[in-house]
Protein backbone atom coordinates (compact mmCIF):
# COMPACT_ATOMS: atom_id res chain seq x y z
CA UNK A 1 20.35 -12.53 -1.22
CA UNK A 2 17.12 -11.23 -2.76
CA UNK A 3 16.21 -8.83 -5.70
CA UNK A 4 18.32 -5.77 -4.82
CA UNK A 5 20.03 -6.95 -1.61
CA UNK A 6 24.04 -7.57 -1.48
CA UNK A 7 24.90 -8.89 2.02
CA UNK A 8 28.47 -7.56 3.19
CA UNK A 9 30.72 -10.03 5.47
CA UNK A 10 33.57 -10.45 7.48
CA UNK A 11 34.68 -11.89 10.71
CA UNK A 12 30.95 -13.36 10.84
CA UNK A 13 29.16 -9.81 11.08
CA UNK A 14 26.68 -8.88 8.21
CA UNK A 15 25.65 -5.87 7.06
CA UNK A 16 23.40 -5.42 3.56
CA UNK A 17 22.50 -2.50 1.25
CA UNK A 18 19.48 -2.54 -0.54
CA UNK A 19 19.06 -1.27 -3.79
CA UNK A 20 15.42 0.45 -4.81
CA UNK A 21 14.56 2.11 -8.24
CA UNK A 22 15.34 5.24 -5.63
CA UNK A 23 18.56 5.11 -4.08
CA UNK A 24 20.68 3.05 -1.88
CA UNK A 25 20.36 2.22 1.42
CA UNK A 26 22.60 -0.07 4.32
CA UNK A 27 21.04 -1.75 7.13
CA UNK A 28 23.48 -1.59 9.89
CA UNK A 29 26.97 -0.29 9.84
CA UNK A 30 29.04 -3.47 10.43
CA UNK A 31 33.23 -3.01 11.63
CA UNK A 32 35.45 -0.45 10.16
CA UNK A 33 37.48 -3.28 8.35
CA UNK A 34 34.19 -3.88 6.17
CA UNK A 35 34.73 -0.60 4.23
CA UNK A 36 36.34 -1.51 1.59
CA UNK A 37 34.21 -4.69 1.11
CA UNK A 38 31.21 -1.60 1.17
CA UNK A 39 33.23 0.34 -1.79
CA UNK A 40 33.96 -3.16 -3.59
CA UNK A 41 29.87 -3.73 -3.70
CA UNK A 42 28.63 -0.14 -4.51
CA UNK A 43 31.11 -0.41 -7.58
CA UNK A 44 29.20 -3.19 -8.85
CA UNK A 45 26.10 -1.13 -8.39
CA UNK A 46 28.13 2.08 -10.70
CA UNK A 47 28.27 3.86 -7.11
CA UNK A 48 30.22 4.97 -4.17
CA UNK A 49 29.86 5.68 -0.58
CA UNK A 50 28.59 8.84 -0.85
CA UNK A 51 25.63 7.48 -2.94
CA UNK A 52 24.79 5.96 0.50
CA UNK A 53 21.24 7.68 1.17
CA UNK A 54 20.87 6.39 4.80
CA UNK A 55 22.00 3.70 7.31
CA UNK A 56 19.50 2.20 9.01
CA UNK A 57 20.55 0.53 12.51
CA UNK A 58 19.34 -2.24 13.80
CA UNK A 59 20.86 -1.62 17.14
CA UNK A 60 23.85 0.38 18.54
CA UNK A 61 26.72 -2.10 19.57
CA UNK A 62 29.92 -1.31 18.29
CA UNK A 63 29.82 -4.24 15.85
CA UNK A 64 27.04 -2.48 13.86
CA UNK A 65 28.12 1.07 13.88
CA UNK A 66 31.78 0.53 12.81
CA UNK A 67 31.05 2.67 9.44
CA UNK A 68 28.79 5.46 10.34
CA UNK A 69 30.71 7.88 11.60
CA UNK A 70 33.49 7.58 8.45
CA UNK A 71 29.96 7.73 6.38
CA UNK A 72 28.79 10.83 8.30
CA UNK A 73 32.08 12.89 8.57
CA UNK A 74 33.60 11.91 4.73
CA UNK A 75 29.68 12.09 2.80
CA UNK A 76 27.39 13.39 5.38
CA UNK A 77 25.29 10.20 5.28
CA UNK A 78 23.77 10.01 8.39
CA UNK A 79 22.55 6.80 10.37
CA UNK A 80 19.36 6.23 11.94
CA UNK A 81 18.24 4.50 15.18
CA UNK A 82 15.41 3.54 17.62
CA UNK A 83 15.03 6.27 20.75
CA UNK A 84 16.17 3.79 23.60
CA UNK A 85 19.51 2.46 21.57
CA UNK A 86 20.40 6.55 21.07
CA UNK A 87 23.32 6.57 23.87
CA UNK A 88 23.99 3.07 22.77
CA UNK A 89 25.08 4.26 19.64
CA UNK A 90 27.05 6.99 20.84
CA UNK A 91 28.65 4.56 22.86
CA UNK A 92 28.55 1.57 21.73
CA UNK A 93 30.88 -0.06 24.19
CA UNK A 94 28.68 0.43 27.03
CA UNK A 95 25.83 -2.39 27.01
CA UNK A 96 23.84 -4.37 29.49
CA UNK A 97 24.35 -8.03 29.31
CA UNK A 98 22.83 -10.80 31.36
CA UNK A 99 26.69 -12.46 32.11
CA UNK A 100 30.18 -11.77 31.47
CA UNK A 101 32.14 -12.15 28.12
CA UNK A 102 35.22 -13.65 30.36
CA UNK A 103 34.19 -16.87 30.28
CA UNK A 104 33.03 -17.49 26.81
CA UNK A 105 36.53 -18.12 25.08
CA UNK A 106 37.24 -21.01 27.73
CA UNK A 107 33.95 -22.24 27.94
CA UNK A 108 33.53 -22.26 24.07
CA UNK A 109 36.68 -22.22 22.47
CA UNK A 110 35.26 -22.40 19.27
CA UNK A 111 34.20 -18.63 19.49
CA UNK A 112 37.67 -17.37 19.06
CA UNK A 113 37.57 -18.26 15.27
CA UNK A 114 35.13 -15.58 15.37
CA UNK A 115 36.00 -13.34 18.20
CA UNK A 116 39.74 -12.89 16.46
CA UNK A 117 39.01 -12.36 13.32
CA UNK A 118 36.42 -9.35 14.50
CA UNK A 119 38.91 -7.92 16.53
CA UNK A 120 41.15 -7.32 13.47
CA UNK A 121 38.37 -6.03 11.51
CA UNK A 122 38.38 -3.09 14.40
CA UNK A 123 36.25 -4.55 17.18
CA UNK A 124 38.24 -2.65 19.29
CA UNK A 125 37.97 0.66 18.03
CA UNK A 126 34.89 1.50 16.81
CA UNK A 127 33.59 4.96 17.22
CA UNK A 128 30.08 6.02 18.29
CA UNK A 129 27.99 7.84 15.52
CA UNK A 130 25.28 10.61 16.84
CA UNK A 131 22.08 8.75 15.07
CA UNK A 132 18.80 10.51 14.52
CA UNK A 133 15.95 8.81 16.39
CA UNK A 134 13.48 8.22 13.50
CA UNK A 135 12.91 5.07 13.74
CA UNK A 136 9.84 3.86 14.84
CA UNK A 137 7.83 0.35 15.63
CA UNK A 138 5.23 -0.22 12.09
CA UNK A 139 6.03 3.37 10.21
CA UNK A 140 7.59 2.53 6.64
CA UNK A 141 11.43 4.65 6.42
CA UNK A 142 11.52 7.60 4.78
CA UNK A 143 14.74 6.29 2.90
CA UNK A 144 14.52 4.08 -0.54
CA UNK A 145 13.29 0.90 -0.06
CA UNK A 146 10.79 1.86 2.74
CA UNK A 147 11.63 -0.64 5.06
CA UNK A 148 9.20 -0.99 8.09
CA UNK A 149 11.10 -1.18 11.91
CA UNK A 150 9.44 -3.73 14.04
CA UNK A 151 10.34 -3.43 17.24
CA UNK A 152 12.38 -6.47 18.94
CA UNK A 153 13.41 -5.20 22.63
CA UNK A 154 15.87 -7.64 24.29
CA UNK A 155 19.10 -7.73 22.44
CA UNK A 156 18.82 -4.01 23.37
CA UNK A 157 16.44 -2.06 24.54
CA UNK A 158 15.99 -0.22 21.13
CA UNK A 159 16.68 -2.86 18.82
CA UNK A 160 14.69 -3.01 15.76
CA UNK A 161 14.23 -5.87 12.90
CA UNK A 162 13.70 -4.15 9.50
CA UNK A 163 10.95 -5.66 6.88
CA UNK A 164 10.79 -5.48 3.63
CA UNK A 165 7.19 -6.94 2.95
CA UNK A 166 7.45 -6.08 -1.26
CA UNK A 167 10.52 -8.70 -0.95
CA UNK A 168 9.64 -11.60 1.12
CA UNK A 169 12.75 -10.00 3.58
CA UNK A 170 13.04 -9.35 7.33
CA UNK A 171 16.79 -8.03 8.42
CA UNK A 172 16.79 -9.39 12.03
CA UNK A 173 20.07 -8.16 13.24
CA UNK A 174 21.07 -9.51 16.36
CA UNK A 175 17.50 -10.76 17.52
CA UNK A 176 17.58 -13.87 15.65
CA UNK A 177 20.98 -15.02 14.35
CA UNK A 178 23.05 -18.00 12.55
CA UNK A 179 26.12 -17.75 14.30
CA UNK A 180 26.85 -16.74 17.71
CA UNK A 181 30.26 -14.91 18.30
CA UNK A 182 30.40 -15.83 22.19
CA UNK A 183 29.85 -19.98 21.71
CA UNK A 184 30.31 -20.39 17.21
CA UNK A 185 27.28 -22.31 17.38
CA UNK A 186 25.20 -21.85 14.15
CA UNK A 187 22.03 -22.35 13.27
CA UNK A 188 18.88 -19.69 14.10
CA UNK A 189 19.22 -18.42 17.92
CA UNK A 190 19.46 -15.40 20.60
CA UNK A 191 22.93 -14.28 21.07
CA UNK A 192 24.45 -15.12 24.01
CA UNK A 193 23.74 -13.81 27.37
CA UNK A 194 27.35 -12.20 27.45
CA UNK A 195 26.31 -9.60 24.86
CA UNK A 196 21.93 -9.62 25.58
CA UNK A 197 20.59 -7.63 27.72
CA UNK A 198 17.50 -9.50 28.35
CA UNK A 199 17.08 -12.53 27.06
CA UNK A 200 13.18 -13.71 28.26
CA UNK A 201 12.57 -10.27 26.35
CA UNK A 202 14.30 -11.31 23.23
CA UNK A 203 12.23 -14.65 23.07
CA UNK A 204 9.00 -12.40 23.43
CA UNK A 205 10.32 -10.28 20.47
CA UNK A 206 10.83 -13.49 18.01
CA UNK A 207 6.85 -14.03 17.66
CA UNK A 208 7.13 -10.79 15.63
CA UNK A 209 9.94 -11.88 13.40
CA UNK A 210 7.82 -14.78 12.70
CA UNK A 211 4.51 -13.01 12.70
CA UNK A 212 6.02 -11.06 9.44
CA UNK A 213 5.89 -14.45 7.38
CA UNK A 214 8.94 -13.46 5.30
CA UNK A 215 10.87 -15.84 3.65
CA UNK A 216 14.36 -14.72 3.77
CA UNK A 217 15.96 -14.22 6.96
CA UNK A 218 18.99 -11.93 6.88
CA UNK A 219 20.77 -11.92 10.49
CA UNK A 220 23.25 -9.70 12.08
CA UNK A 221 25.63 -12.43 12.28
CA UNK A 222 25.79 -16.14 10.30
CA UNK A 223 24.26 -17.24 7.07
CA UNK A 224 20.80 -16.42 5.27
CA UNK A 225 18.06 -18.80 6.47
CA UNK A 226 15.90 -19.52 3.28
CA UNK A 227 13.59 -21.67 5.08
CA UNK A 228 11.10 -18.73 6.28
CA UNK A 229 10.80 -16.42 9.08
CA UNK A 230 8.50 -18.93 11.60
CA UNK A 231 10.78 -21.82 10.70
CA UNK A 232 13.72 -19.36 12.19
CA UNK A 233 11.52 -18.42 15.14
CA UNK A 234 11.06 -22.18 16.28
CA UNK A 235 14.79 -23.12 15.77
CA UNK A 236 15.52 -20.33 17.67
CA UNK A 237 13.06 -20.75 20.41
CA UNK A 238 14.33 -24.20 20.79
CA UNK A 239 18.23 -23.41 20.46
CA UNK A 240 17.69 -20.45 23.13
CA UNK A 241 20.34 -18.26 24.74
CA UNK A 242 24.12 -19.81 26.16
């Protein structure tokens, strides 16, 4: 994706370590199916999950913790996560959202090529992880890499965007995606209402995705956008929430 950043997929949820001359790294947790993709790519970096220094979480719904807690109680590696998304991640099941999932299969059909496939990566059965709550709006991590939380409330109350300003990268998670599980639509957007819990806040938090001028766009869902962080933030702003 960029110098030192492998981006792990399946069933449309993305998670990504970053390699630094320091250690190893993964932003976000992704589904328990993704673990052996996780082993497959630490190979290629002569490594293993234990060699996991920290995992840094963009927000706590159950499609973003799926590994932690096998990465805490197997290798001690312990995830990381803003103050208000704490409980979240403990429980990642229980989320505000601005409508009901029900509807979104037989509204938008289209989402069960996505919404299947997750559930037999272990959407279903993810456990909570107990993350420490060190991350913090503008102060670099103490992990390799140094990536710097910007704070994106809307999604969740505690979600965070991670930048890596030495790279030209911003890890958006589910702020600003290319693929929305609840409709498939692709493209940069918000997530739909079925799985936001405020959505007018989420379209305040894009002007500081864009405001970071990257130029790769990694999102918690869908494809790299290569076309810049701003160009993202106008697609998005435009495309809006279902």
């Amino acid at each position: 994706m960029a110098p030192g950043v492998t981006r792990l997929q399946r069933a449309g949820v993305n998670c990504y370590l970053v390699e630094s001359p320091d250690g190893v790294i993964l932003i976000d947790g992704g589904l328990p199916g993704m673990w052996s993709l996780l082993e497959r790519a630490l190979r290629a970096l002569d490594a293993g999950p234990g060699d996991v220094q920290a995992v840094l979480l963009t927000h706590g719904h159950f499609d973003h913790v799926g590994m932690c807690e096998r990465l805490f109680s197997e290798y001690r590696r312990r995830s990381h996560v803003h103050e208000l998304d704490r409980e979240l991640a403990r429980h990642p099941y229980r989320y505000r959202r601005e409508s009901s999932p029900l509807r979104y299969p037989f509204r938008y059909p289209k989402a069960l090529l996505t919404l299947g496939p997750m559930t037999a990566a272990g959407a279903l059965w993810v456990e909570g992880v107990k993350a420490r709550t060190d991350v913090r709006n503008g102060e670099p991590m103490d992990v390799p890499g140094a990536p710097v939380p910007i704070w994106t409330p809307g999604h969740t109350d505690g979600h965070c965007a991670f930048h890596l300003p030495d790279r030209g990268v911003v890890f958006t998670g589910d702020a600003l995606v290319t693929l929305d599980p609840y409709t498939g639509r692709t493209g940069p957007r918000l997530v739909a209402r079925a799985a936001t819990a405020d959505v007018e806040a989420n379209l305040l938090s894009l002007r500081k995705i864009a405001d970071t001028d990257a130029a790769l766009v990694l999102p918690g869902h869908g494809l790299p956008y290569a076309a810049g962080a701003r160009s993202a933030v106008a697609e998005a702003l435009r495309a809006g929430a279902a």
